[in-house]
Protein backbone atom coordinates (compact mmCIF):
# COMPACT_ATOMS: atom_id res chain seq x y z
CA UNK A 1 11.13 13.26 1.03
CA UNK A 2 12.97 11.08 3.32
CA UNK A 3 14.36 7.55 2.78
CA UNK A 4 13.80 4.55 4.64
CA UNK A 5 15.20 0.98 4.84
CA UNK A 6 13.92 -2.55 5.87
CA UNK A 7 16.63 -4.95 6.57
CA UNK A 8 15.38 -8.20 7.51
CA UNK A 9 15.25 -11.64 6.53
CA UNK A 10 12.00 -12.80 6.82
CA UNK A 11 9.47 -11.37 4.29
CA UNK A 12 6.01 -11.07 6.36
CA UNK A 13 8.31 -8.37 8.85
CA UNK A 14 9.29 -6.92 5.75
CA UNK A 15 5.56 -6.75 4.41
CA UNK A 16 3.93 -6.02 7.92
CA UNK A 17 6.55 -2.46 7.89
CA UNK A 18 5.77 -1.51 4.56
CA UNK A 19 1.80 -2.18 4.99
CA UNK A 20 1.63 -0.23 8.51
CA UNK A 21 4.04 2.74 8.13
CA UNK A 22 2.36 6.06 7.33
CA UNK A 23 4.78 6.42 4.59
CA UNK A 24 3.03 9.33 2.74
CA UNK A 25 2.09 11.00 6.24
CA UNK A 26 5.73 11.45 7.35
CA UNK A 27 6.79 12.60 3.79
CA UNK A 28 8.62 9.41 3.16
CA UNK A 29 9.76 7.47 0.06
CA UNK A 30 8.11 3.27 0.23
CA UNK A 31 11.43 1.67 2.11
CA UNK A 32 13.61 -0.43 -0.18
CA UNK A 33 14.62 -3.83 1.29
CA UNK A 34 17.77 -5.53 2.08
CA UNK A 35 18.08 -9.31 3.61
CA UNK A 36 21.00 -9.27 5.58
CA UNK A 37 23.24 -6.66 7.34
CA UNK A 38 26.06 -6.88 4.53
CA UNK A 39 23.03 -6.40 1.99
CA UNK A 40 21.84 -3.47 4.32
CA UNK A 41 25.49 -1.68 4.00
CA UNK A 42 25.70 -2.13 0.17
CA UNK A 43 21.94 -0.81 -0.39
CA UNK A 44 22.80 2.52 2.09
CA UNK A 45 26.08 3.18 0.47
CA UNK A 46 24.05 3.63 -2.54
CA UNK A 47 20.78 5.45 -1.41
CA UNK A 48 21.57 7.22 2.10
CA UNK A 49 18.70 6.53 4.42
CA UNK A 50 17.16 8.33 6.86
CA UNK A 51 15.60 5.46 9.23
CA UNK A 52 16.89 2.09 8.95
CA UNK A 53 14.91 -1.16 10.14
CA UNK A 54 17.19 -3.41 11.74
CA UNK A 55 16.27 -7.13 12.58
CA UNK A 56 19.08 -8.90 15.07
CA UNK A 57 19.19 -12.13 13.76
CA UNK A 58 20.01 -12.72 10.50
CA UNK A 59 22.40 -14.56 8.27
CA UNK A 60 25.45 -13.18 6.63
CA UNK A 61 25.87 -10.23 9.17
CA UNK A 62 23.60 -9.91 12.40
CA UNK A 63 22.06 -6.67 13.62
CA UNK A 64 24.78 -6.10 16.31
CA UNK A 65 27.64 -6.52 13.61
CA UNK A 66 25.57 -3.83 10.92
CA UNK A 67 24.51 -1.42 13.84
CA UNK A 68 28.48 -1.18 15.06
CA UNK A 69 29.81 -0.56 11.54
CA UNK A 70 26.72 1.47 9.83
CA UNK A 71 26.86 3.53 13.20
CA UNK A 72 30.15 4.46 11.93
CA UNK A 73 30.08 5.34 8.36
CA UNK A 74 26.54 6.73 8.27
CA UNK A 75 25.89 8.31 12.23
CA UNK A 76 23.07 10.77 10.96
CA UNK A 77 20.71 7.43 9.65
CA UNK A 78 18.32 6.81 12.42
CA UNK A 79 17.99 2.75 13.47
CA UNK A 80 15.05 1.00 14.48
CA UNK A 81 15.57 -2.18 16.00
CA UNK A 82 12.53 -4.66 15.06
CA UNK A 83 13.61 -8.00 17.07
CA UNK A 84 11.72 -11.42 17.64
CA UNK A 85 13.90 -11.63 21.24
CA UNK A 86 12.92 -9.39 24.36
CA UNK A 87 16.59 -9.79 25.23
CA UNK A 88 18.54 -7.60 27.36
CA UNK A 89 21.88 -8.32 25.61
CA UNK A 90 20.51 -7.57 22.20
CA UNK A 91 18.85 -4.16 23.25
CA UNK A 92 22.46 -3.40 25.32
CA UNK A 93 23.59 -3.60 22.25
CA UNK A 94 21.40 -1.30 19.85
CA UNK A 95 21.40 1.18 22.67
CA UNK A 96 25.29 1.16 22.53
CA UNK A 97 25.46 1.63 18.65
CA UNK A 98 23.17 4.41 18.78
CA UNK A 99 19.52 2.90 18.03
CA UNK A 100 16.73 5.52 19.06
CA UNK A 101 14.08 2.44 19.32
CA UNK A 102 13.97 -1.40 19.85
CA UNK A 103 10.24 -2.79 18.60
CA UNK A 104 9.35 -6.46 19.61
CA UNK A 105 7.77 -8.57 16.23
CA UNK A 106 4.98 -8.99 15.70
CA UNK A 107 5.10 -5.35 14.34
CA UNK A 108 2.32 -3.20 16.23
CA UNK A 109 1.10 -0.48 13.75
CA UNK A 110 0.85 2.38 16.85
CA UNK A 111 3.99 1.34 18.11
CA UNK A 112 5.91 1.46 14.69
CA UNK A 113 4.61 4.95 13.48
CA UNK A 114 5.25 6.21 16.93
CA UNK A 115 9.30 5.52 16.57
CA UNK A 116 9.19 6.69 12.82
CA UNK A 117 8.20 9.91 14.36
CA UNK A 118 10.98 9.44 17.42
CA UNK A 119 13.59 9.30 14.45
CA UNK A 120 12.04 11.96 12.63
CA UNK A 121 12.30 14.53 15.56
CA UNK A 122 15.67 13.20 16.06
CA UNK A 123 16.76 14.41 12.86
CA UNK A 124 14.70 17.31 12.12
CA UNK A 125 13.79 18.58 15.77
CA UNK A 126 11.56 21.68 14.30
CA UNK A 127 9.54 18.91 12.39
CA UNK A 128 6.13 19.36 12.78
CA UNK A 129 3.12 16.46 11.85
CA UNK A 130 0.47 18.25 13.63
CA UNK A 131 -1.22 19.66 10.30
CA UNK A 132 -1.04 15.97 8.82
CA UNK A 133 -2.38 14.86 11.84
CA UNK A 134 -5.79 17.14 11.75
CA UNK A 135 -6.29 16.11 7.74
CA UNK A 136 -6.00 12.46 7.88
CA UNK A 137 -8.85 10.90 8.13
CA UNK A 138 -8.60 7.87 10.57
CA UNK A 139 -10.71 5.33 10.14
CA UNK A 140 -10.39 1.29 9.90
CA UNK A 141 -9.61 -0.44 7.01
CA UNK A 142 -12.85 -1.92 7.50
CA UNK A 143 -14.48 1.25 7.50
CA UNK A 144 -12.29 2.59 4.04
CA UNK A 145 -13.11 -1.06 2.78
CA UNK A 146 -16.73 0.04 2.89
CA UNK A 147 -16.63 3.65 1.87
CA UNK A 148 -14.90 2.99 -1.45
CA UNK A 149 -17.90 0.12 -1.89
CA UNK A 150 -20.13 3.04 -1.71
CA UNK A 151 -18.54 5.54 -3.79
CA UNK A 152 -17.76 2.99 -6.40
CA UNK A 153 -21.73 1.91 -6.96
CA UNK A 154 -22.59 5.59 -7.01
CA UNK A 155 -19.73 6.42 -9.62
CA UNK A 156 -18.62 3.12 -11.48
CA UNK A 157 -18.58 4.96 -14.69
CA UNK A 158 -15.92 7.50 -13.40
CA UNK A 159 -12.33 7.03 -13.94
CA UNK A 160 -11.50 5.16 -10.24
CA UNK A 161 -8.16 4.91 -9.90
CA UNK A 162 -7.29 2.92 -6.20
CA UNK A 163 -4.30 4.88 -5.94
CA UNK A 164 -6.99 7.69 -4.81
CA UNK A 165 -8.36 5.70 -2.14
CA UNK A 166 -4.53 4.93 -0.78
CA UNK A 167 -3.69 8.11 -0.67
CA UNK A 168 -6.74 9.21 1.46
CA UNK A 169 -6.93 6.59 3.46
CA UNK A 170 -2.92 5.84 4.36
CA UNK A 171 -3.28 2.22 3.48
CA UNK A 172 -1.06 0.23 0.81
CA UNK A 173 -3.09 -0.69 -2.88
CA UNK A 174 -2.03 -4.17 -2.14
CA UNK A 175 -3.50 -3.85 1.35
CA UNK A 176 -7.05 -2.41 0.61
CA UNK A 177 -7.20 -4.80 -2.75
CA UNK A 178 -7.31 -7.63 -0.18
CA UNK A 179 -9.21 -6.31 2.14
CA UNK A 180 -11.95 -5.31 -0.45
CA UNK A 181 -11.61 -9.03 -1.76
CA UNK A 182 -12.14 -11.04 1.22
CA UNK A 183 -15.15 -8.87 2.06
CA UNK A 184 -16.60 -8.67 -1.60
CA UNK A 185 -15.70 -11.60 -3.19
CA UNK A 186 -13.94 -8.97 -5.82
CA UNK A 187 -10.65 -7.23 -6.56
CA UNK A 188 -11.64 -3.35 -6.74
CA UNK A 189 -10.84 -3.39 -10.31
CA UNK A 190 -13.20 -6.34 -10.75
CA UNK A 191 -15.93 -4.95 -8.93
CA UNK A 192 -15.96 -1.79 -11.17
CA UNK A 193 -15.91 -3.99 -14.10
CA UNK A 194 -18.86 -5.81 -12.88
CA UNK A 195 -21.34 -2.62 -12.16
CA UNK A 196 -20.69 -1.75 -15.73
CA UNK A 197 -21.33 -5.08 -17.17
CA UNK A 198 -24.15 -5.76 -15.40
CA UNK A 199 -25.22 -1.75 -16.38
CA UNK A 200 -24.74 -2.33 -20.03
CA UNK A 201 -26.51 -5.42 -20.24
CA UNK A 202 -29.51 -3.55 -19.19
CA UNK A 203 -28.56 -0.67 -21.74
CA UNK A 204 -28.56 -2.58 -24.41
CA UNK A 205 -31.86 -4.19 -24.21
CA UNK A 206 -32.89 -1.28 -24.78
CA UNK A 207 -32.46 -1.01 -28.73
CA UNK A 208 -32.67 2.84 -28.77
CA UNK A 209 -29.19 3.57 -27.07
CA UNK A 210 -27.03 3.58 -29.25
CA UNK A 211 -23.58 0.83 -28.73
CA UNK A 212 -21.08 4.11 -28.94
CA UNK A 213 -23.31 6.23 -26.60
CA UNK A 214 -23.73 3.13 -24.23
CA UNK A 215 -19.92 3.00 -24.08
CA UNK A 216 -19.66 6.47 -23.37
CA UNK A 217 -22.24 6.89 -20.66
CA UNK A 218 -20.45 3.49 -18.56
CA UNK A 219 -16.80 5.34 -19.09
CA UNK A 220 -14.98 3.87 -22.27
CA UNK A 221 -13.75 6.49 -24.41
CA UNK A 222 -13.11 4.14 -27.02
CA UNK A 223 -15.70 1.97 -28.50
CA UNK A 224 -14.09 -0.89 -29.49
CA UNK A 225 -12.34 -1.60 -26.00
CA UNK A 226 -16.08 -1.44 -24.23
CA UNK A 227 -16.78 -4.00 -26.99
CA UNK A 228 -13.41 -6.14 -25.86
CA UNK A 229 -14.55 -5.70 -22.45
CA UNK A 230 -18.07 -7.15 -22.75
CA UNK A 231 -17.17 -9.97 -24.74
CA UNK A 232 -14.42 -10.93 -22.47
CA UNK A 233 -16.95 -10.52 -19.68
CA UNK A 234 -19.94 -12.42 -21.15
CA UNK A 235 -18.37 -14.01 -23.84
CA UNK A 236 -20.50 -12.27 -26.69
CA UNK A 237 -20.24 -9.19 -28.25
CA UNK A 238 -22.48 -6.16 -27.19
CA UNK A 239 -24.10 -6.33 -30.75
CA UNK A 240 -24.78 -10.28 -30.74
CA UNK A 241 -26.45 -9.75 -27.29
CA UNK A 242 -28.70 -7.28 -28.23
CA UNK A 243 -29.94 -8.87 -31.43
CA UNK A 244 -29.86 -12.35 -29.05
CA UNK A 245 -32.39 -10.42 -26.63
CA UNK A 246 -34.74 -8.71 -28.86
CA UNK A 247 -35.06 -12.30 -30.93
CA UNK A 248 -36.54 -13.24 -27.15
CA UNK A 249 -38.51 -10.83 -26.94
């Protein structure tokens, strides 16, 4: 796996990297952060990366002043410039420490991936992405927001684990958690949790299925923590519901 690392002071570049790299696609490790050139140094003296972010302006020690001495003690790390100036002077310089790309912010997801590979190839030039490339499914988060909607009310009493849907998709947890949010009204977890409740109610009106069988059929192993669950949920236990019910009836 190759190493990556972010050095930048200003946490949304730092969060738009992580959340539009193809991390997994390239075979890479999630980047580990540093704020400042000097911080940069000290974190690749102790982890060796392979492709360094690089902002230019930033307290402590610029860009210029990390590229001209990390050049130096580490010239097989690859360095990506990602700059809020279109500036001659500051791309003169990355070129002249040895930079193989200089990205203007606001990070563009195409334009990012595209000069992971260009330092990939640069390091390995036999690489080869092509068969990652025909297996990746590429679709919009949009479209993977509404996918994993469908799948989860057709199996909501499987084991769904998001880290599934990150991995086939290429996008973050953190990412497609907020994107299924702000479209659903629900964290993925939450929606999941819903289905069921709103499933067992219906069970257990039903006075022949059994509590430990209900529990079972919506995916709790254990009994009692499908009991936790619905009275955290609805505030009443599974029992006290069904008896309040059938007193209805």
């Amino acid at each position: 796996m190759y190493r990556a690392l972010i050095i930048d002071d200003e946490k949304p570049v730092q969060i738009a990297i992580q959340k539009l790299g193809h991390w997994k696609y390239y075979h890479m490790e999630p980047p580990q952060l540093a704020v400042n050139g000097k911080d940069g140094l000290s974190a690749m003296r102790e982890f060796h990366p392979d492709i360094v972010f690089v902002d230019m302006n930033m307290p402590v020690m610029d860009g210029a002043s990390f590229l001209m001495k990390a050049s130096q003690e580490f010239p097989d790390s690859q360095y990506i410039v990602v700059s809020g100036y279109d500036q001659f002077s500051y791309a003169q310089q990355a070129i002249r420490y040895g930079a193989c790309e200089y990205l203007l912010k606001p990070v563009v997801e195409e334009e990012l991936n595209a000069a992971i590979e260009k330092a990939l190839l640069r390091i390995d030039p036999e690489a080869s992405f092509q068969q990652a490339k025909d297996t990746r499914e590429e679709i919009s988060p949009e479209e993977a927001v509404r996918i994993i909607k469908e799948y989860i009310d057709s199996n909501y009493c499987q084991n769904i684990k998001i880290t599934m849907f990150a991995e086939k998709y290429f996008f973050s947890i953190e990412y497609l958690t907020k994107l299924f949010r702000n479209k659903y009204g629900f964290t993925i977890y939450e929606y999941v949790l819903k289905l069921r409740m709103e499933r067992a109610k219906e069970l257990l009106e039903d006075e022949n299925n059994k509590i430990i069988d209900i529990a079972e059929r919506l995916g709790y192993a254990d009994n009692h923590y499908f009991s936790k669950a619905f009275r955290t949920y609805y505030n009443i236990s599974p029992s006290q519901y069904r008896k309040e019910f059938l007193e209805k009836k």
